[in-house]
Protein backbone atom coordinates (compact mmCIF):
# COMPACT_ATOMS: atom_id res chain seq x y z
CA UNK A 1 0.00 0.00 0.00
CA UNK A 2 1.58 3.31 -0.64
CA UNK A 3 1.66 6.37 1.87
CA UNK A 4 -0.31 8.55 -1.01
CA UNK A 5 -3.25 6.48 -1.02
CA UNK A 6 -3.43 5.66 2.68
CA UNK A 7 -3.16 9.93 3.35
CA UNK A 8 -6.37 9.98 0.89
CA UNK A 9 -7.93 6.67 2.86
CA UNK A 10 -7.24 8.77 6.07
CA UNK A 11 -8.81 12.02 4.50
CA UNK A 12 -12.15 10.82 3.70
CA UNK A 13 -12.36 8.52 7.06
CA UNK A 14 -12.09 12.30 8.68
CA UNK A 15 -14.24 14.39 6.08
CA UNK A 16 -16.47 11.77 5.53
CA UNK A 17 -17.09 12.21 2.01
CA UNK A 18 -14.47 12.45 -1.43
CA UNK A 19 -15.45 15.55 -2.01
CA UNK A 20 -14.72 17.11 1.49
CA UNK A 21 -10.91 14.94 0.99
CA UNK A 22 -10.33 16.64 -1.96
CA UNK A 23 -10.72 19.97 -1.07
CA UNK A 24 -8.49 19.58 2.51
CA UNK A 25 -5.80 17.95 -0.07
CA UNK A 26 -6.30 19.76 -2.95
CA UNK A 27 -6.44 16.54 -4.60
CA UNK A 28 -8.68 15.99 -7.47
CA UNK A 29 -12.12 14.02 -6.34
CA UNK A 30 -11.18 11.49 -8.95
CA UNK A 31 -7.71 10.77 -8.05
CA UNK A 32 -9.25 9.64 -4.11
CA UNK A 33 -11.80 7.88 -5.61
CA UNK A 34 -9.41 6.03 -7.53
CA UNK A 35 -7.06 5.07 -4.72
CA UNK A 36 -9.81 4.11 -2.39
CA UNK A 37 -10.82 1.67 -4.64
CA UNK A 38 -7.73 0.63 -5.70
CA UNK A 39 -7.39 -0.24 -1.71
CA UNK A 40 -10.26 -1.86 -1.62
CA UNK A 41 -9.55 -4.00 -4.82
CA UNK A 42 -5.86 -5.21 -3.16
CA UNK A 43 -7.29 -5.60 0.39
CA UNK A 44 -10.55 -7.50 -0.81
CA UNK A 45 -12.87 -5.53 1.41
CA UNK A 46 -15.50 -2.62 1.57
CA UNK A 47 -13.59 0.26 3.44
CA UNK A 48 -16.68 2.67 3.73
CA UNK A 49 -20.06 2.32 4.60
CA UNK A 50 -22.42 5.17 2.14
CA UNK A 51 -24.95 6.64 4.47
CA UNK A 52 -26.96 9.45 3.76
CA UNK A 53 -24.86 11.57 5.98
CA UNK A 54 -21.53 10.47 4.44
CA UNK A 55 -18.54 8.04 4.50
CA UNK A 56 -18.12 5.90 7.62
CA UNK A 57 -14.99 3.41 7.81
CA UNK A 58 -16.24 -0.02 7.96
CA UNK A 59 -15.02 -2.15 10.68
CA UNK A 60 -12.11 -3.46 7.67
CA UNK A 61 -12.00 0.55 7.31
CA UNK A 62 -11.19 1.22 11.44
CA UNK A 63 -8.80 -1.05 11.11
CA UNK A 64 -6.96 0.34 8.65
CA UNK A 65 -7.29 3.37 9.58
CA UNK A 66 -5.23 2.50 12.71
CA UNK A 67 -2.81 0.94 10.53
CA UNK A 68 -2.65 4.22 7.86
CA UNK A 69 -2.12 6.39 11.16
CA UNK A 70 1.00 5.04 12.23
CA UNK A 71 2.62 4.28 8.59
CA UNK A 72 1.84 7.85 7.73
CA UNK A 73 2.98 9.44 10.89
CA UNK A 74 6.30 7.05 10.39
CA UNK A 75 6.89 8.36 6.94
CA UNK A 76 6.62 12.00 7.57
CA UNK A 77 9.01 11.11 10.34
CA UNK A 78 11.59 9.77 8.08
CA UNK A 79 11.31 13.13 5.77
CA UNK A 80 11.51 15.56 8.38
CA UNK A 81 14.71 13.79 9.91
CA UNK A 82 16.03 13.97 5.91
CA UNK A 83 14.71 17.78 6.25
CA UNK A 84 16.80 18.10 9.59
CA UNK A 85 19.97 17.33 7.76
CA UNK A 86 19.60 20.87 6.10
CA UNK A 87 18.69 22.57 9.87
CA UNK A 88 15.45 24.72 9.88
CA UNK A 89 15.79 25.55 5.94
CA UNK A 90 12.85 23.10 5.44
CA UNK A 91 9.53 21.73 7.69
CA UNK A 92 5.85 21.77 8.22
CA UNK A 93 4.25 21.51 11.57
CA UNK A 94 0.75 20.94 12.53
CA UNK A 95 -0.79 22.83 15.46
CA UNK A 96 -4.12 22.21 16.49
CA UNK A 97 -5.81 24.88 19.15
CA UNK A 98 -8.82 26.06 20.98
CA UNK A 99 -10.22 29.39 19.65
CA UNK A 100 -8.93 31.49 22.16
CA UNK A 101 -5.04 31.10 21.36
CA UNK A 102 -5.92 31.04 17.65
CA UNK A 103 -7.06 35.18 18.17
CA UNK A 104 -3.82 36.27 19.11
CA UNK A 105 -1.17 34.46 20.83
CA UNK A 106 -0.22 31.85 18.14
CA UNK A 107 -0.51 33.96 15.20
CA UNK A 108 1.87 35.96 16.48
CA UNK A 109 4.13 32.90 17.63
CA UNK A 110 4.08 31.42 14.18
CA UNK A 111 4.75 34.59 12.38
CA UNK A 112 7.80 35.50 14.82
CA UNK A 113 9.18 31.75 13.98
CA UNK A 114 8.68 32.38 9.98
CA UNK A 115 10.74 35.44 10.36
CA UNK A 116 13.38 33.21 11.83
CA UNK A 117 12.66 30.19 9.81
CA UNK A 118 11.17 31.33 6.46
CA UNK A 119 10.86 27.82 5.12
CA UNK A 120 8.95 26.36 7.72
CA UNK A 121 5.45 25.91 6.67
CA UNK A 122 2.79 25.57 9.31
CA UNK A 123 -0.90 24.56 9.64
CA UNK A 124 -3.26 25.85 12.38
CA UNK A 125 -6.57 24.28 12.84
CA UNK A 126 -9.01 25.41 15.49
CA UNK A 127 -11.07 23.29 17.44
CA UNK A 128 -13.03 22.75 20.46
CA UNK A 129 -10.66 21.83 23.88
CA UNK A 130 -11.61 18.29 24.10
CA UNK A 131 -11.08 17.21 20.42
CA UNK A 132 -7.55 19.12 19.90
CA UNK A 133 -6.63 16.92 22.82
CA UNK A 134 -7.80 14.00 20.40
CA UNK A 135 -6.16 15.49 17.06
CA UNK A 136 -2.77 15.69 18.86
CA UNK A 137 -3.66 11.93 20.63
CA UNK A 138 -4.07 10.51 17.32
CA UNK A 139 -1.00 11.95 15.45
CA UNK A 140 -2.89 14.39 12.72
CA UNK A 141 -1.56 17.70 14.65
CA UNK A 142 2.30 17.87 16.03
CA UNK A 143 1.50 20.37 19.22
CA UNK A 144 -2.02 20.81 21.06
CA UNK A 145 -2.61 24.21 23.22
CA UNK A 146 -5.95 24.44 24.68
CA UNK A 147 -8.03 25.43 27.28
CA UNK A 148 -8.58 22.59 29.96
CA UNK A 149 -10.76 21.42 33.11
CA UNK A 150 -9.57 18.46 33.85
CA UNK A 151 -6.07 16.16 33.67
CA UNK A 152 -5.88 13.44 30.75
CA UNK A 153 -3.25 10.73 29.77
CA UNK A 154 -3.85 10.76 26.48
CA UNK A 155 -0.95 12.68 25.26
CA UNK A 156 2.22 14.16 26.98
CA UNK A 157 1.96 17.48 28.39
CA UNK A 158 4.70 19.62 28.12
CA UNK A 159 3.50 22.78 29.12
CA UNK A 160 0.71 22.96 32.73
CA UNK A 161 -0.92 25.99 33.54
CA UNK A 162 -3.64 28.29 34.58
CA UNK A 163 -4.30 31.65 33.74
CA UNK A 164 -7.71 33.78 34.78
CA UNK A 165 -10.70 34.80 33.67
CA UNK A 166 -10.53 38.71 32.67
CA UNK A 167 -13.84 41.12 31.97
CA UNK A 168 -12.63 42.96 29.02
CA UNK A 169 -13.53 46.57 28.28
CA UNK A 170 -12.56 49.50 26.27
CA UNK A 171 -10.24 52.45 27.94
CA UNK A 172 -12.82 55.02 28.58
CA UNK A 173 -15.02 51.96 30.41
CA UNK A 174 -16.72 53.92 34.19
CA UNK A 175 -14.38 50.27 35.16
CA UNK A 176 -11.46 50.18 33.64
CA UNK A 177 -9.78 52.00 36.47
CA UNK A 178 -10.37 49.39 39.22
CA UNK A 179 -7.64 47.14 40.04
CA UNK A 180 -10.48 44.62 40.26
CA UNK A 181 -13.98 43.99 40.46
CA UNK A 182 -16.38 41.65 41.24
CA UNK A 183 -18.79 39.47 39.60
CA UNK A 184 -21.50 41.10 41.02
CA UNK A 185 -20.21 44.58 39.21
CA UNK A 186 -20.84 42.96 35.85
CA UNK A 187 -24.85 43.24 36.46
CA UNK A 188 -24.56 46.87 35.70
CA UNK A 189 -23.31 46.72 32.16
CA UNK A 190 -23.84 44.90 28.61
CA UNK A 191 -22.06 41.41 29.38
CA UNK A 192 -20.82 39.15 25.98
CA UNK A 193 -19.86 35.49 26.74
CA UNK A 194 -18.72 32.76 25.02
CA UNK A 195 -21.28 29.69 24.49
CA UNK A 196 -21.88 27.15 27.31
CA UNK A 197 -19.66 24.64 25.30
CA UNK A 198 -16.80 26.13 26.43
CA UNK A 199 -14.54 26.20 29.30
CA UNK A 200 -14.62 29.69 30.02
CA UNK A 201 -18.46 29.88 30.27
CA UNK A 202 -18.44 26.64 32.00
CA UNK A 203 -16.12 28.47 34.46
CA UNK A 204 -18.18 31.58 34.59
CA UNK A 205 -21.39 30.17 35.33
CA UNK A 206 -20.04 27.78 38.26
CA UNK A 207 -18.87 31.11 39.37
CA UNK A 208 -22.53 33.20 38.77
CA UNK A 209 -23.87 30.12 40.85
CA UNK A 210 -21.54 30.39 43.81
CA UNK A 211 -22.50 33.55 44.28
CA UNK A 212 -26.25 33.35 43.91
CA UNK A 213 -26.69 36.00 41.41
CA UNK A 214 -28.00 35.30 37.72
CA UNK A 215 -25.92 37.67 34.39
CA UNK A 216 -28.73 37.85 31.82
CA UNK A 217 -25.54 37.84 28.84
CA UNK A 218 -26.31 40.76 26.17
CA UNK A 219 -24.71 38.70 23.36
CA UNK A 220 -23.83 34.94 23.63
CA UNK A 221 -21.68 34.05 20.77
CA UNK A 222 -19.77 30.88 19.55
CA UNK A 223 -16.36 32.47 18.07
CA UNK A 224 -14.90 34.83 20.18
CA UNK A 225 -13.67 37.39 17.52
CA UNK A 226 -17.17 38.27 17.42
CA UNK A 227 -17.19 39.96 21.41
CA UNK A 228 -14.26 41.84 20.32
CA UNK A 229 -16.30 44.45 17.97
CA UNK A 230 -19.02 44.40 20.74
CA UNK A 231 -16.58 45.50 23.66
CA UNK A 232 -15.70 48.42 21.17
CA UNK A 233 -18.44 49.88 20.45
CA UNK A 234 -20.73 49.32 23.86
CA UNK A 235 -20.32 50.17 27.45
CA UNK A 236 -20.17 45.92 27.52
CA UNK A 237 -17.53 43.70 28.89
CA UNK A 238 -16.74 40.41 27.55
CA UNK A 239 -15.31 37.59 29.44
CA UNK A 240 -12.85 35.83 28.53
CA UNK A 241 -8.69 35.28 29.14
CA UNK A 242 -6.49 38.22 28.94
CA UNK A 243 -3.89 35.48 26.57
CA UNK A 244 -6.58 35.34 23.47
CA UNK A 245 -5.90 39.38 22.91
CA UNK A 246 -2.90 40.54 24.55
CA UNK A 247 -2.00 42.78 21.16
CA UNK A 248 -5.18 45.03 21.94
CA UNK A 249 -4.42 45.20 25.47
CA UNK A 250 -0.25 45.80 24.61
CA UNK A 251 -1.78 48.53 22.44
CA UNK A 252 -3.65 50.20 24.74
CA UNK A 253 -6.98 49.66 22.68
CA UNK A 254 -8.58 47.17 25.41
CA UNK A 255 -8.07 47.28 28.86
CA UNK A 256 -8.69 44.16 31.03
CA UNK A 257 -9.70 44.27 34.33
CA UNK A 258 -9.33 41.37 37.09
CA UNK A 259 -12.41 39.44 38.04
CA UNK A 260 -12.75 38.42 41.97
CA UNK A 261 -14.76 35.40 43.03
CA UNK A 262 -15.87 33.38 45.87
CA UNK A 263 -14.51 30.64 43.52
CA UNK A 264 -11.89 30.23 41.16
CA UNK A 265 -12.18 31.85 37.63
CA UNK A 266 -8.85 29.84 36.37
CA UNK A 267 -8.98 27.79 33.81
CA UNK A 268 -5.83 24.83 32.97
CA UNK A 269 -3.44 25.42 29.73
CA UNK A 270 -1.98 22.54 28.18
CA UNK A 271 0.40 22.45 25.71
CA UNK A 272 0.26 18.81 24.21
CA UNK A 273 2.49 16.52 22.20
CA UNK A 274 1.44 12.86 21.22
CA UNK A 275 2.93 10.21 23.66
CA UNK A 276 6.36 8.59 22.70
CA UNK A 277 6.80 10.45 19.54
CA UNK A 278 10.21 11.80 18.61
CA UNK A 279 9.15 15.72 17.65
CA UNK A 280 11.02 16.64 14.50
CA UNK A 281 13.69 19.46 15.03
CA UNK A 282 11.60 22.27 13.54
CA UNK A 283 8.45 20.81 15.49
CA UNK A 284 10.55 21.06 18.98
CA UNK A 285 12.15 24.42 17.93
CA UNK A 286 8.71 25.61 17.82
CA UNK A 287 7.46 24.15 20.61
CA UNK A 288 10.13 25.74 22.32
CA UNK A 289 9.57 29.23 21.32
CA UNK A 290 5.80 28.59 22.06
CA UNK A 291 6.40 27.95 25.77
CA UNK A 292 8.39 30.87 25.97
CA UNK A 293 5.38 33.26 24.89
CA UNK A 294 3.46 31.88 27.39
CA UNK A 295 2.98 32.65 31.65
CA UNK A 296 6.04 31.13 32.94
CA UNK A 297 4.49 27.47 34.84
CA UNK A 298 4.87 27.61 38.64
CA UNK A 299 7.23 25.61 39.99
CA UNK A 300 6.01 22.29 41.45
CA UNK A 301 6.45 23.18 45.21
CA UNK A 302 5.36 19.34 46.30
């Protein structure tokens, strides 16, 4: 079986459909078609199941699928070790994030490294917490940073953290002169959250609750770019962590204000890796430079 047609086997068990493959490869339709069934043809088996929704792996299909995971990830081992024999002239990493790193803070990261490392290419996909954790698990993205609630063994964490929960407010804002406030002081303005899927509305609410007091939110919205022009042009806040848009706040054009609590308002950071992977050298110079543009991790005092 060759690598080419097990990357197109692997893109259209994630897409589900051909047509979905072939515009994540840029890979003519035809050309995955072909290969699929070529697989099928040498293997002797149905690889998909067509449902009305799309293209499911057959149980033959999971189990290749497994297989195509590890011979892929092996191969583009072997070319970025040949890449490594030039240094950093040459690479492509995968990076896989929650939403609010994918605002600000990596952008930046990545284009600081390309300025280094001009022939480094990179990919950034955003997703939610849980599944980036699942992306890096199963070898499709080189380095995981997201949000977190709660420890995991799937991959190896190389980076632990928590940072708080900010309200975020334009300078002229009656509060953007406090030192801090408290939740309570939010029920007095326009408040924009983030949906209840995610960690820091999850973390917000358990907060609301402790306190006994219910935030009617002005605008609930699932991307967070979308508070951002809200905060601007309102006497709102929006809640969220002071990492997904420290350029505004560097700038002077936001101002964030610390959020007190009768509970916590952290939230974990993870920086991920895949267990017992070797990282190729442009991956770990990366990965190093990442870590560095984040809070420095507290010291494990036990």
């Amino acid at each position: 079986m060759q690598t080419a047609a097990l990357r197109y086997f692997l893109a259209v068990a994630h897409t589900g459909s051909i047509a979905a493959a072939s515009s994540q490869l840029n890979v003519a339709a035809s050309a995955i078609s072909r290969q699929i069934a070529n697989l099928e043809a040498e293997l002797g088996c149905v690889l998909f199941e067509r449902r009305p929704r799309g293209m499911v792996p057959s149980p033959a299909g999971e189990l290749l699928a497994e297989h195509a995971r590890q011979t892929v990830l092996r191969a583009e081992q072997v070319a970025a070790e040949i890449q490594e024999l030039q240094g950093l002239a040459r690479g492509f990493i995968r990076v896989a994030t929650s939403e609010g790193f994918a605002l600000d803070l990596l952008p930046n990261a990545i284009a600081e490294f390309h300025a280094l490392y001009p022939g480094i290419r990179f990919e950034l996909q955003m997703l939610p917490p849980a599944q980036v954790t699942q992306t890096v698990a199963a070898g499709d993205a080189d380095i995981g940073l997201t949000f977190c609630l709660s420890p995991t063994s799937l991959v190896r964490v190389v980076y632990d953290n928590v940072v708080a929960m900010i309200a975020l407010c334009v300078p002229d804002h009656p509060l953007a002169g406090r030192a801090a406030i408290q939740i309570a002081d939010l029920r007095t303005y326009p408040i924009a959250v983030p949906t209840l899927d995610t960690t820091a509305r999850q973390v917000f609410d358990a907060a609301c609750l402790a306190e006994g007091i219910v935030i009617e939110p002005t605008l609930t919205a699932n991307i967070l770019s979308a508070l951002l022009p809200f905060v601007r042009r309102t006497k709102g806040l929006a809640l969220m962590s002071a990492l997904s848009v420290q350029t505004p706040i560097r700038l002077g054009e936001l101002v964030s204000i610390p959020v007190r609590s009768r509970v916590s308002l952290m939230r974990g950071i993870q920086v991920q890796v895949m267990r017992e992977r070797k990282l190729p050298h442009a991956v770990q110079a990366f990965l190093r430079q990442l870590i560095a543009a984040l809070p420095p991790a507290a010291a494990d005092g036990g």
